[in-house]
C-alpha atoms as a PDB file:
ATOM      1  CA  UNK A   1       0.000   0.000   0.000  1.00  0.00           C
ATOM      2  CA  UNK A   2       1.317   3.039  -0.939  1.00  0.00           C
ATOM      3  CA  UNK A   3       1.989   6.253   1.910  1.00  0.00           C
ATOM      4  CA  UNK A   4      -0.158   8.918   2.442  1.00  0.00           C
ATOM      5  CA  UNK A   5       0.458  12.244   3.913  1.00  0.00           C
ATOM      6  CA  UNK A   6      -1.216  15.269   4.358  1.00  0.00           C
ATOM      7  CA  UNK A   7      -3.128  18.271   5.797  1.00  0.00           C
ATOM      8  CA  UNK A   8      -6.655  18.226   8.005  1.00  0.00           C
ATOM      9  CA  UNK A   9      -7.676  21.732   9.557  1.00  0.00           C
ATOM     10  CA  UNK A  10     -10.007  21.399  12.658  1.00  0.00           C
ATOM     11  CA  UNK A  11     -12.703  23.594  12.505  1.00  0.00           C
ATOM     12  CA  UNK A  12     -15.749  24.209  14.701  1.00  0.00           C
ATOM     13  CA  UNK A  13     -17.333  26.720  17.015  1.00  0.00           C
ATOM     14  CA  UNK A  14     -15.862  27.635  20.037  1.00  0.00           C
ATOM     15  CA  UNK A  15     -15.540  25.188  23.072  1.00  0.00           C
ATOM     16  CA  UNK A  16     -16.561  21.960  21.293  1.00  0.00           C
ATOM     17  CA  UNK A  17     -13.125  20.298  21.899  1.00  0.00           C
ATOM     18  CA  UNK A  18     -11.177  20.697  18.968  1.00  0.00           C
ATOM     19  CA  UNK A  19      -7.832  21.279  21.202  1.00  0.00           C
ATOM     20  CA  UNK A  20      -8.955  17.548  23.380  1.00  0.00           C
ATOM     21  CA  UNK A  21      -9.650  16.120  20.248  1.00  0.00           C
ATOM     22  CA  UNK A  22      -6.065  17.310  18.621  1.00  0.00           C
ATOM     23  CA  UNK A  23      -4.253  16.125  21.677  1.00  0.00           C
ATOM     24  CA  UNK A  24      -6.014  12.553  21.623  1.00  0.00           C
ATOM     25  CA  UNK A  25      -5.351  12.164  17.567  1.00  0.00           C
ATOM     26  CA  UNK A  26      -1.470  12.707  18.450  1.00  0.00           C
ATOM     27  CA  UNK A  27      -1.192  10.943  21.460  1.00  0.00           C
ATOM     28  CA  UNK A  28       0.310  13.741  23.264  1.00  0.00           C
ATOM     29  CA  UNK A  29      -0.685  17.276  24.407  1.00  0.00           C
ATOM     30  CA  UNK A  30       0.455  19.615  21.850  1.00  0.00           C
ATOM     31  CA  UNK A  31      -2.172  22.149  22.424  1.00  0.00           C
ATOM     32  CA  UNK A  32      -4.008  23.529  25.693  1.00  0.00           C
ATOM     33  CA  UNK A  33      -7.509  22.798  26.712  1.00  0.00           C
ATOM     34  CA  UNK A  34      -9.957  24.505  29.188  1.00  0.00           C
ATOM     35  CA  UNK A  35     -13.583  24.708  29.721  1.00  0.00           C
ATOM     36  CA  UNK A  36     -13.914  28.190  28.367  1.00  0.00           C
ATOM     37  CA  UNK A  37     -14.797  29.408  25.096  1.00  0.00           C
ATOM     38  CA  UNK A  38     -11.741  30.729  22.422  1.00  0.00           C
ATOM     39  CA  UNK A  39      -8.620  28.996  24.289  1.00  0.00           C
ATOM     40  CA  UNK A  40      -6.879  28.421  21.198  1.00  0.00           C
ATOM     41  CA  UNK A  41      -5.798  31.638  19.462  1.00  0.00           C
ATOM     42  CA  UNK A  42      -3.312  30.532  17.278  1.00  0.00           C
ATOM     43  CA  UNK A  43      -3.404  27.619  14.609  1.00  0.00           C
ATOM     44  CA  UNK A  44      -1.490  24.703  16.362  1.00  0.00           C
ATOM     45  CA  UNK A  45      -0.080  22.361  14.260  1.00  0.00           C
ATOM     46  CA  UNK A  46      -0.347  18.291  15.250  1.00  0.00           C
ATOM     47  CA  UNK A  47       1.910  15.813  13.726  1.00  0.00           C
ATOM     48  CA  UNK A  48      -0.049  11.640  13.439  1.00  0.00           C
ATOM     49  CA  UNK A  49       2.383   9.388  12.598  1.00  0.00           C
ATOM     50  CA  UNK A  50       1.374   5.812  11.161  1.00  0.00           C
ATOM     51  CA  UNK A  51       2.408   3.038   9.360  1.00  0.00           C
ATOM     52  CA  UNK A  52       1.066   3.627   6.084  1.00  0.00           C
ATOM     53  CA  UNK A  53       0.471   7.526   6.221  1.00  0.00           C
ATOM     54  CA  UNK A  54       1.018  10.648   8.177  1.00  0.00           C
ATOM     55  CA  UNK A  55      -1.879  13.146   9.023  1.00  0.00           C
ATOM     56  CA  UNK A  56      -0.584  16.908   9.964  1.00  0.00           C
ATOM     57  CA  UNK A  57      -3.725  18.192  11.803  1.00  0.00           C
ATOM     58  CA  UNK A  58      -4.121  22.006  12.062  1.00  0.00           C
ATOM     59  CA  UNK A  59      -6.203  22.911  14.804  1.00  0.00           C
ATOM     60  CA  UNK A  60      -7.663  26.230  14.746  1.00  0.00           C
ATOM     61  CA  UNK A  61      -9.729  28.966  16.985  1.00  0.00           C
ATOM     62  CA  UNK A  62     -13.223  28.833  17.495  1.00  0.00           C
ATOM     63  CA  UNK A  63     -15.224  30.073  13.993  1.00  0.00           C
ATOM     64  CA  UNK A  64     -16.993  32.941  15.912  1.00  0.00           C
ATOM     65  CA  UNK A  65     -18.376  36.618  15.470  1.00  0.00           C
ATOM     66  CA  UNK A  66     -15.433  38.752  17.241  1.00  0.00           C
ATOM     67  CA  UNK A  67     -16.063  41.564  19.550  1.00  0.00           C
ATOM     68  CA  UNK A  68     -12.458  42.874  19.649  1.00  0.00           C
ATOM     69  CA  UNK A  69      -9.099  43.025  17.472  1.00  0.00           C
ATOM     70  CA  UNK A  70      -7.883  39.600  19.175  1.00  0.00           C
ATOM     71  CA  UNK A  71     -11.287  37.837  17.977  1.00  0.00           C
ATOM     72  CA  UNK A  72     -11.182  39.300  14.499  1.00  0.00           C
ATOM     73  CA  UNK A  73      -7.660  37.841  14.220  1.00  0.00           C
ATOM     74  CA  UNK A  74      -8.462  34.503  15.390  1.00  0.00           C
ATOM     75  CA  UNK A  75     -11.441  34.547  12.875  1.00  0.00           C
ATOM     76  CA  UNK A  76      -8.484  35.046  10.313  1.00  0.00           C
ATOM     77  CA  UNK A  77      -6.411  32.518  12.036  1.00  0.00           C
ATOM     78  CA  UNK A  78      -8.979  29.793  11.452  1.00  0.00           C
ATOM     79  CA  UNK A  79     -10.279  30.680   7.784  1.00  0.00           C
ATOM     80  CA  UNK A  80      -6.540  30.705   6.342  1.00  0.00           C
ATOM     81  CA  UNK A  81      -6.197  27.264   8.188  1.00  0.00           C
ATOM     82  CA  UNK A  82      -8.636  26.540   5.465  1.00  0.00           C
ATOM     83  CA  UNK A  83      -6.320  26.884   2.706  1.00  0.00           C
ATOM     84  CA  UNK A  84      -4.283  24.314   0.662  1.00  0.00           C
ATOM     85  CA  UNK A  85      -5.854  21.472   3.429  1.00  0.00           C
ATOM     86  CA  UNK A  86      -6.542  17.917   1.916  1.00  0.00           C
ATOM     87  CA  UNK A  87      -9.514  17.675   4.289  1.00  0.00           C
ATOM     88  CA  UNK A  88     -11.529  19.438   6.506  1.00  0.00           C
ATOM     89  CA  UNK A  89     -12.584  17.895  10.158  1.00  0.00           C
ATOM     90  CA  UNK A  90     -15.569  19.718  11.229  1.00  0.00           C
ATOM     91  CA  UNK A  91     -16.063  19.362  14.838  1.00  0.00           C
ATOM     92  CA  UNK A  92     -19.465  20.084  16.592  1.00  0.00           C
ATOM     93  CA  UNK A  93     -21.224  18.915  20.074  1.00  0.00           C
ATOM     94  CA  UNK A  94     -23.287  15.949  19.883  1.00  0.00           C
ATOM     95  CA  UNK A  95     -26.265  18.209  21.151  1.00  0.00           C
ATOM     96  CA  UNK A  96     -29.271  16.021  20.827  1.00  0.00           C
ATOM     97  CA  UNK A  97     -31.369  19.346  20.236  1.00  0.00           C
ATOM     98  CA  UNK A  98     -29.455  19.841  16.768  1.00  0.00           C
ATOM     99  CA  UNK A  99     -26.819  22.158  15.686  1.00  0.00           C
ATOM    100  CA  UNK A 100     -26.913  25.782  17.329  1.00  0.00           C
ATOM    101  CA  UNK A 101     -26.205  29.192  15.650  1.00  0.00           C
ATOM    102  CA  UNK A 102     -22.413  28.631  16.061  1.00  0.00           C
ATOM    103  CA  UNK A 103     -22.320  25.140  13.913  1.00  0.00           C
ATOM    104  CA  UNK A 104     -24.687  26.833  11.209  1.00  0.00           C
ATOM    105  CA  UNK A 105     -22.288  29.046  10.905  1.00  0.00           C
ATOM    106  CA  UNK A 106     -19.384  26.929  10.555  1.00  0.00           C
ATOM    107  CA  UNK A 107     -21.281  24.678   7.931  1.00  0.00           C
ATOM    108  CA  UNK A 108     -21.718  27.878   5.650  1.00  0.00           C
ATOM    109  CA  UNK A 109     -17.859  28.279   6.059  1.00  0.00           C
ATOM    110  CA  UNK A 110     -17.070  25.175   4.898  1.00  0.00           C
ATOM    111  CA  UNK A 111     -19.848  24.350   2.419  1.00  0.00           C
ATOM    112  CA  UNK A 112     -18.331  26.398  -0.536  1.00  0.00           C
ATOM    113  CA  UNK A 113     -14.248  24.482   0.177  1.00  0.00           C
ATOM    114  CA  UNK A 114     -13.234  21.860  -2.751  1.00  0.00           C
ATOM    115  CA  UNK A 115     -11.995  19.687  -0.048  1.00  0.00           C
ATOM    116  CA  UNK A 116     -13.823  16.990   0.996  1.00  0.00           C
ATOM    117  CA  UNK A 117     -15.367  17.639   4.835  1.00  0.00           C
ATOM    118  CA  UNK A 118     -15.894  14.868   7.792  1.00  0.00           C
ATOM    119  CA  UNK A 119     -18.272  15.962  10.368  1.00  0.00           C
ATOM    120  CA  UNK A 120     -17.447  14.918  14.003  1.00  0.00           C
ATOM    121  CA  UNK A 121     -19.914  15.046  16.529  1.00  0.00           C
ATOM    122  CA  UNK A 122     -17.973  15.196  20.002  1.00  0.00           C
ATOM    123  CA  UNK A 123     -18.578  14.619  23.437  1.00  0.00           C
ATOM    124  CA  UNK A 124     -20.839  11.603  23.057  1.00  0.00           C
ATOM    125  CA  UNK A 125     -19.678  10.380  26.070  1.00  0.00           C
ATOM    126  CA  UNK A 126     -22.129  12.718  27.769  1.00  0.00           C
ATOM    127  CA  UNK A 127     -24.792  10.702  26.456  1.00  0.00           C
ATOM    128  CA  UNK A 128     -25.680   7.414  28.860  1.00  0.00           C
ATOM    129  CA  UNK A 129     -28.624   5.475  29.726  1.00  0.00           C
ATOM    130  CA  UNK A 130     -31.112   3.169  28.085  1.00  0.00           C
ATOM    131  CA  UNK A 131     -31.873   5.845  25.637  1.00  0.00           C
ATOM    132  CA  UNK A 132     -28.359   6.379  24.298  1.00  0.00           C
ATOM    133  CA  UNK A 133     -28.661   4.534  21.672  1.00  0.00           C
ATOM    134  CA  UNK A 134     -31.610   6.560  20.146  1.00  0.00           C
ATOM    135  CA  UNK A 135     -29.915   9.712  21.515  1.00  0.00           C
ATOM    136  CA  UNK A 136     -26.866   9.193  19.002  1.00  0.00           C
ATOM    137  CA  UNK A 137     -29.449   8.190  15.581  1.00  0.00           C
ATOM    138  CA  UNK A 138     -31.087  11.737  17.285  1.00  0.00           C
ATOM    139  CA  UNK A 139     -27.670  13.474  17.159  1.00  0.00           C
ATOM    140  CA  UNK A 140     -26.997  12.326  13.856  1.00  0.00           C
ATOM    141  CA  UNK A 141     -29.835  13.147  11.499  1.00  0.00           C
ATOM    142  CA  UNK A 142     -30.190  16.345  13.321  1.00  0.00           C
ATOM    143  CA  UNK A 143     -26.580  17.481  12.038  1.00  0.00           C
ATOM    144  CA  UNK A 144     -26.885  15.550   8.295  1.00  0.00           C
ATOM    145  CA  UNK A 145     -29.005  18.445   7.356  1.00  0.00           C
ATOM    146  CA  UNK A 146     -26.422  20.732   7.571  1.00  0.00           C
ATOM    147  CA  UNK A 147     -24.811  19.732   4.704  1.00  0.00           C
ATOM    148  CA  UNK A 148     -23.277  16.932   2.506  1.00  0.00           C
ATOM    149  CA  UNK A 149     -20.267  15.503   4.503  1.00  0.00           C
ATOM    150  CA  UNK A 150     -17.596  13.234   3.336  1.00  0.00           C
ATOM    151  CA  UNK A 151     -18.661  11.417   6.819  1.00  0.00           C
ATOM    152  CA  UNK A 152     -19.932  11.713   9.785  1.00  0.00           C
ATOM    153  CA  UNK A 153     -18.783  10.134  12.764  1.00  0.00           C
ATOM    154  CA  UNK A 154     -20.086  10.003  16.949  1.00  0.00           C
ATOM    155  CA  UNK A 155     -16.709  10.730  18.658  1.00  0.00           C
ATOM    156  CA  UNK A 156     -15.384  11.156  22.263  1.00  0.00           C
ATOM    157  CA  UNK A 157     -12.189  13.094  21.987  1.00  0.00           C
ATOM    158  CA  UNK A 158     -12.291  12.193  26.200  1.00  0.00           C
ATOM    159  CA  UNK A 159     -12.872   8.835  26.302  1.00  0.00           C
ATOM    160  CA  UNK A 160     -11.449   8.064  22.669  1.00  0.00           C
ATOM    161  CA  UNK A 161     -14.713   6.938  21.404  1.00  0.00           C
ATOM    162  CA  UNK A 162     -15.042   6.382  17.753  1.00  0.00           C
ATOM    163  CA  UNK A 163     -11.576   8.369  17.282  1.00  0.00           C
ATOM    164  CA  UNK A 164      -9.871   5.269  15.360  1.00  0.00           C
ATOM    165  CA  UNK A 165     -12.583   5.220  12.998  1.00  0.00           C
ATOM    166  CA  UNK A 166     -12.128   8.921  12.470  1.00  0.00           C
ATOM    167  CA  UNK A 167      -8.509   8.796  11.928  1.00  0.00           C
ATOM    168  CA  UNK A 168      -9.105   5.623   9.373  1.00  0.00           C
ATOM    169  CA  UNK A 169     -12.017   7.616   7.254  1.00  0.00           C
ATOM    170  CA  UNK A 170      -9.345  11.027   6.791  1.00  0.00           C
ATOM    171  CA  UNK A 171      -6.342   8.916   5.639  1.00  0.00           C
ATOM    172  CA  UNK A 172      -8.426   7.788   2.818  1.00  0.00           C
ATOM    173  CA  UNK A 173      -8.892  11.052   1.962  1.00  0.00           C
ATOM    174  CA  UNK A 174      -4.963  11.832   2.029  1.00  0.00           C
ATOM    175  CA  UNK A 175      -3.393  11.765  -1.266  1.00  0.00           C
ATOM    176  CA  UNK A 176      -0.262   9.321  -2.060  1.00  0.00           C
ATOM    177  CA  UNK A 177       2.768  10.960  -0.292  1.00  0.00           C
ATOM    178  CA  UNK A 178       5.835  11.397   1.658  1.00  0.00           C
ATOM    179  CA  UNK A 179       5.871  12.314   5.186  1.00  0.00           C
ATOM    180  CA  UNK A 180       6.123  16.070   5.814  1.00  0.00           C
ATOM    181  CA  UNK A 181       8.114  15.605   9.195  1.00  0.00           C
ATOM    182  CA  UNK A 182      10.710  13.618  10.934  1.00  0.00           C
ATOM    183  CA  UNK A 183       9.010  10.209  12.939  1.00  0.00           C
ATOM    184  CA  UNK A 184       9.907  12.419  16.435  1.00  0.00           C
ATOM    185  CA  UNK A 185       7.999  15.492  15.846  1.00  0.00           C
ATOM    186  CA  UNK A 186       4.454  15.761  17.046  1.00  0.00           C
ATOM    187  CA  UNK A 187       4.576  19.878  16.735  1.00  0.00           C
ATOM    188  CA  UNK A 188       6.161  22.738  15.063  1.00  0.00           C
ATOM    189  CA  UNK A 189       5.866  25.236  17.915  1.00  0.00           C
ATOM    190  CA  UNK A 190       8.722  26.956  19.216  1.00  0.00           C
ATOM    191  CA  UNK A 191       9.120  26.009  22.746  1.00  0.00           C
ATOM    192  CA  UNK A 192       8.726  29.496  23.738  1.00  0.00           C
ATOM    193  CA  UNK A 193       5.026  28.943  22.152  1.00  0.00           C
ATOM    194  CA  UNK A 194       4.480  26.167  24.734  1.00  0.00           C
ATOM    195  CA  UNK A 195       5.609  27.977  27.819  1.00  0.00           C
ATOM    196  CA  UNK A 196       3.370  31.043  26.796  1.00  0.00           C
ATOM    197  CA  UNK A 197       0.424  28.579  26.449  1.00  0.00           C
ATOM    198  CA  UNK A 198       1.013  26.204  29.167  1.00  0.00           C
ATOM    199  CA  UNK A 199       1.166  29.374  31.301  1.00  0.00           C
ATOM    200  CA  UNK A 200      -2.240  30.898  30.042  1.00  0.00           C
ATOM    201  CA  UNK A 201      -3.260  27.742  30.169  1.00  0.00           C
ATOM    202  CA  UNK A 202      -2.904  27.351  34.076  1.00  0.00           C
ATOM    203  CA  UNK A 203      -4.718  30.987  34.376  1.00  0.00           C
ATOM    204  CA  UNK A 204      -7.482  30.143  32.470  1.00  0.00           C
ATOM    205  CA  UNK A 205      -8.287  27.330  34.874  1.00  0.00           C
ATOM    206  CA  UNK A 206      -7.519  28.587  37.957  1.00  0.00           C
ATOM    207  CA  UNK A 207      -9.392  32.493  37.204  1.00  0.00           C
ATOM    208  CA  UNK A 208     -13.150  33.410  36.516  1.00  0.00           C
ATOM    209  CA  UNK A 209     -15.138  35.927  34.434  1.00  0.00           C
ATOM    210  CA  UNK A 210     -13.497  38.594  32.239  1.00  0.00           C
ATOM    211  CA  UNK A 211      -9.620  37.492  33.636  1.00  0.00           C
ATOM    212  CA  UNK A 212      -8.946  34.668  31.819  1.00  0.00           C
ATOM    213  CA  UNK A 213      -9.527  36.695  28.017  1.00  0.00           C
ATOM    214  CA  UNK A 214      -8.071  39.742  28.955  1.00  0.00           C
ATOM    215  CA  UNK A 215      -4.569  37.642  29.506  1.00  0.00           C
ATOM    216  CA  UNK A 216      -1.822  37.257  27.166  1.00  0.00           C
ATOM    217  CA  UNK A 217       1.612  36.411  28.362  1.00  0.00           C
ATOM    218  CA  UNK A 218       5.380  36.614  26.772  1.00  0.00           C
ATOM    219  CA  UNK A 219       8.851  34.981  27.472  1.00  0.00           C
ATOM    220  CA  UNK A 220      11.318  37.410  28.310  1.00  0.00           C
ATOM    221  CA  UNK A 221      14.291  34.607  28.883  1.00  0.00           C
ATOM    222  CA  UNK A 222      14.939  31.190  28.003  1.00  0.00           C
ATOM    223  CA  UNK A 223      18.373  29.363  28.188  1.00  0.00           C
ATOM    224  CA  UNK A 224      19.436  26.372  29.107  1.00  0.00           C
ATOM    225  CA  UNK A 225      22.403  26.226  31.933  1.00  0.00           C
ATOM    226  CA  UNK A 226      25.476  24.289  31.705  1.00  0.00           C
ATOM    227  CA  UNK A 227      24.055  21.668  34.392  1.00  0.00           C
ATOM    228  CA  UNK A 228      21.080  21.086  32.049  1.00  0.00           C
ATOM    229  CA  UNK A 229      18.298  23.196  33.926  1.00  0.00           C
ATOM    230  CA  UNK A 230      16.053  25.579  32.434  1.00  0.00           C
ATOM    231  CA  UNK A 231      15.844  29.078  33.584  1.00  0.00           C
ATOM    232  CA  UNK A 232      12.815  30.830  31.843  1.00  0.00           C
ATOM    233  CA  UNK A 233      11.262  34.067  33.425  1.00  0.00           C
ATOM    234  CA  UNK A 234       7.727  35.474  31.423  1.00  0.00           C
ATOM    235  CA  UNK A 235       5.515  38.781  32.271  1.00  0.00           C
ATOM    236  CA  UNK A 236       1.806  37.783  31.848  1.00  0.00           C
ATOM    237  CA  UNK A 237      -0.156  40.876  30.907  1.00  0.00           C
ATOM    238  CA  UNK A 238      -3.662  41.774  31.297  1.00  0.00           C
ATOM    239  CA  UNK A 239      -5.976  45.177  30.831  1.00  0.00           C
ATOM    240  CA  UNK A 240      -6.457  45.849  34.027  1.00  0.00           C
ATOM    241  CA  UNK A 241      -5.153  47.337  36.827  1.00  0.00           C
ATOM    242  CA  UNK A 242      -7.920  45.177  39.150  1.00  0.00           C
ATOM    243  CA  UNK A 243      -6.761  42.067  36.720  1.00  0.00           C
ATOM    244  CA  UNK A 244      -3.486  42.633  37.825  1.00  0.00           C
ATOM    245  CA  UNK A 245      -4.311  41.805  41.796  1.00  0.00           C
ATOM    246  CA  UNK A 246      -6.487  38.776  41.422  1.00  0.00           C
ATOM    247  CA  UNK A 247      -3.682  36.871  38.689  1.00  0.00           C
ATOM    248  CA  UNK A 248      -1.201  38.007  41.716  1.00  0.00           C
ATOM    249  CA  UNK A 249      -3.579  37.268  44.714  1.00  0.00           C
ATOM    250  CA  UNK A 250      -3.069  37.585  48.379  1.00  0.00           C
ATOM    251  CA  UNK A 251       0.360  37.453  49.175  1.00  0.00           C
ATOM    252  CA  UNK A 252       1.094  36.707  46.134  1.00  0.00           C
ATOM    253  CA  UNK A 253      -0.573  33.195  46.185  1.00  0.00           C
ATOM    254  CA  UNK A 254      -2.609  33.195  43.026  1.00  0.00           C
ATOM    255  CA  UNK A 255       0.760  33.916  40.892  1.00  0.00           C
ATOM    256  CA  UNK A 256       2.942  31.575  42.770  1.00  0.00           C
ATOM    257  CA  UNK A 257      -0.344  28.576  42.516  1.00  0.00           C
ATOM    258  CA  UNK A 258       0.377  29.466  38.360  1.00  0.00           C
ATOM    259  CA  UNK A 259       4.058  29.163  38.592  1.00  0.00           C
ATOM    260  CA  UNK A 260       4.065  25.733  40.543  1.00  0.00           C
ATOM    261  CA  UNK A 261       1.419  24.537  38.218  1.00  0.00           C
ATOM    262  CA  UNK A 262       3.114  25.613  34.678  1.00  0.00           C
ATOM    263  CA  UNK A 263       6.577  24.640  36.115  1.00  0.00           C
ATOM    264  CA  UNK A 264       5.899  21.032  36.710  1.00  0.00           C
ATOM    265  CA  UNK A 265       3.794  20.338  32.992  1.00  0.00           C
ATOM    266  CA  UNK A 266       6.801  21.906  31.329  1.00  0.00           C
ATOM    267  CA  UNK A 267       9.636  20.155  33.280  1.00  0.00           C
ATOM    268  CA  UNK A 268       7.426  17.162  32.069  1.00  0.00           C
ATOM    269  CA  UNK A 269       7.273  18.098  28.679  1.00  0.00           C
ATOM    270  CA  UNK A 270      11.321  19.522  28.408  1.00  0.00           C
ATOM    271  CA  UNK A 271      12.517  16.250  30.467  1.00  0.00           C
ATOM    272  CA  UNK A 272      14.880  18.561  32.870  1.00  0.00           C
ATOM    273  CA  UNK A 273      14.387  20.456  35.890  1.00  0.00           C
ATOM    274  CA  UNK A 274      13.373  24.528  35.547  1.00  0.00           C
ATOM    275  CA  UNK A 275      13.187  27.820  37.653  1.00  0.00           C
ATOM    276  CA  UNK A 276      10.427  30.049  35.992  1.00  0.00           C
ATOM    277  CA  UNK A 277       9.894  33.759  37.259  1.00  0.00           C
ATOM    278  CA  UNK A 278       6.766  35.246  36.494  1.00  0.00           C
ATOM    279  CA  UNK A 279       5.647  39.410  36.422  1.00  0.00           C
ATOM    280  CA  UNK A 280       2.245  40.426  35.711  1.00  0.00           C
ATOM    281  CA  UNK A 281       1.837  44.191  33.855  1.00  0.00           C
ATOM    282  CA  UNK A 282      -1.150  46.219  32.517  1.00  0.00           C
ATOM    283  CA  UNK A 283      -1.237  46.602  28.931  1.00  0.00           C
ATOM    284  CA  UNK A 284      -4.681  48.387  28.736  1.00  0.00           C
ATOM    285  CA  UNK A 285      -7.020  47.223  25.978  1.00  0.00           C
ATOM    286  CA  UNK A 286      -4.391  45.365  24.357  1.00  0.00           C
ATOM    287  CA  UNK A 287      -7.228  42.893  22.635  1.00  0.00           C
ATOM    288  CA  UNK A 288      -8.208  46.032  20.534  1.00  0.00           C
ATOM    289  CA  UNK A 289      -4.780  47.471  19.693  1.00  0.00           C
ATOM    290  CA  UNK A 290      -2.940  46.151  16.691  1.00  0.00           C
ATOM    291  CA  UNK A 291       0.773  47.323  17.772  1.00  0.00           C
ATOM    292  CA  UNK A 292       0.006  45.524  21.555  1.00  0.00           C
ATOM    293  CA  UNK A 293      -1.130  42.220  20.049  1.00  0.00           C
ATOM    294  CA  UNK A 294       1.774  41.989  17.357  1.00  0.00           C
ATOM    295  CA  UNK A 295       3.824  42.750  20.629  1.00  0.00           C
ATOM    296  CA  UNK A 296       2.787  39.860  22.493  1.00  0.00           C
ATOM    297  CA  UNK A 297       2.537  37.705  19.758  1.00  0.00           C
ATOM    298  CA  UNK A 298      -0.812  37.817  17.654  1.00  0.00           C
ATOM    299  CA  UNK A 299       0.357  39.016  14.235  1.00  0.00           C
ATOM    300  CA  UNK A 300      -0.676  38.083  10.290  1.00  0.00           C
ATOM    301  CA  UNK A 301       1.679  35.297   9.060  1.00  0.00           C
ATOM    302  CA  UNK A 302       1.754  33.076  12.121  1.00  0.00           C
END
């Protein structure tokens, strides 16, 4: 059988799991995942490797209707995803009440692409009982209608549910080719990328309310000592001079509680031991300044 490689982009409406979903087709967390809506802001790129083909997954920010600078750069961030793809994975919660405004609204994005489109209904896990069964036919006809899908497929990107079937129905998709990375890499980010996210990441679970989008954070330092630790020191910035003392908390708890968190994921991920320093500044209304989000990270090209 002859190899297959090539390019999927995740799409879907904000907080239906597209980041869990990524993670669980690599086999390792490449991208950050919370409960709250638009935690990806930049395309992530995850790497499958398998015998017969490799699938480079691009997994995007939630399609949306932005209220700021930020979200009208994400939008962009997710429709060039769109471009020059093999396939499209189109990932929406299996709602048993149908497809909401956010899905219809993905399914016009996509309906128009020359690329064939799978539809993935996630979280199916959340269905139980007797009635599952009937639940899941429910799910499905209630999404066929919006549009004509290359597949459709009941997924768990949790549990793993239905995922191997998934993966199987995009490589046939793939056309004949050679493998686009090495067999080791699982992700292109710099790993300056991955300390900025695993970082936010920690914030947006640990903060409520308008805190955890008002954040952005950048590496100031990164090297690598001659006894093999990691020394890495990053100012997390939000709009907000009130912002400012709940991310630091009382006594300084709050920040410290994100250091110790961040710190041990990333000595995971890097294999070695680190020290991380952390600042948090005001940038005010950085999500609606151009010049402040290049700054910190959020600029056309990337």
């Amino acid at each position: 059988m002859a190899f297959k490689s090539g390019f999927v982009a995740i799409v879907g409406r904000p907080n239906v799991g597209k980041s869990t979903l990524l993670n669980r087709l690599v086999g390792r967390k490449v991208a950050i995942v919370s409960d709250k809506p638009q935690t990806t802001r930049n395309r992530i790129t995850g790497v499958l490797h398998l015998p017969e083909a490799q699938v480079v997954f691009l997994d995007t920010p939630g399609l949306h209707r932005p209220r700021h600078k930020l979200g009208e750069f994400m939008v962009r961030v997710a429709r060039r995803a769109l471009e020059g793809v093999d396939a499209v994975l189109f990932v929406a919660e299996a709602d048993p009440a149908g497809p909401g405004p956010g899905d219809r609204h993905v399914a016009e994005v996509v309906r128009g692409l020359a690329v064939p489109v799978i539809l993935a209904l996630n979280k199916v896990d959340l269905l139980r009982g007797p009635e599952r069964a009937a639940a899941l036919e429910t799910v499905r006809a209630g999404f066929a209608v919006l549009g004509d899908f290359a597949g459709v497929h009941l997924i768990s990107a949790a549990s793993g549910e239905g995922v191997d079937r998934l993966v199987d129905a995009l490589v046939q998709l793939l056309p004949e080719g050679p493998p686009y990375f090495p067999a080791d890499v699982v992700t292109d980010q710099p790993e300056e990328a991955l300390v900025r996210e695993v970082i936010r990441e920690k914030i947006l679970h640990l903060t409520r309310e308008e805190v955890p989008h008002a954040v952005a954070v950048d590496v100031d330092g990164f090297a690598e000592r001659e006894d093999g630790t990691l020394h890495v020191s990053a100012t997390i910035y939000v709009e907000k001079e009130s912002q400012k003392g709940i991310l630091i908390g009382k006594g300084g708890r709050m920040l410290k509680e994100i250091g110790t968190l961040a710190r041990a994921e990333l000595e995971g991920f890097f294999g070695t031991r680190m020290f991380l320093a952390l600042w948090v500044k005001v940038k005010e209304d950085w999500r609606n300044r151009v010049g402040a989000m290049r700054d910190l990270g959020y600029k056309e090209g990337d």
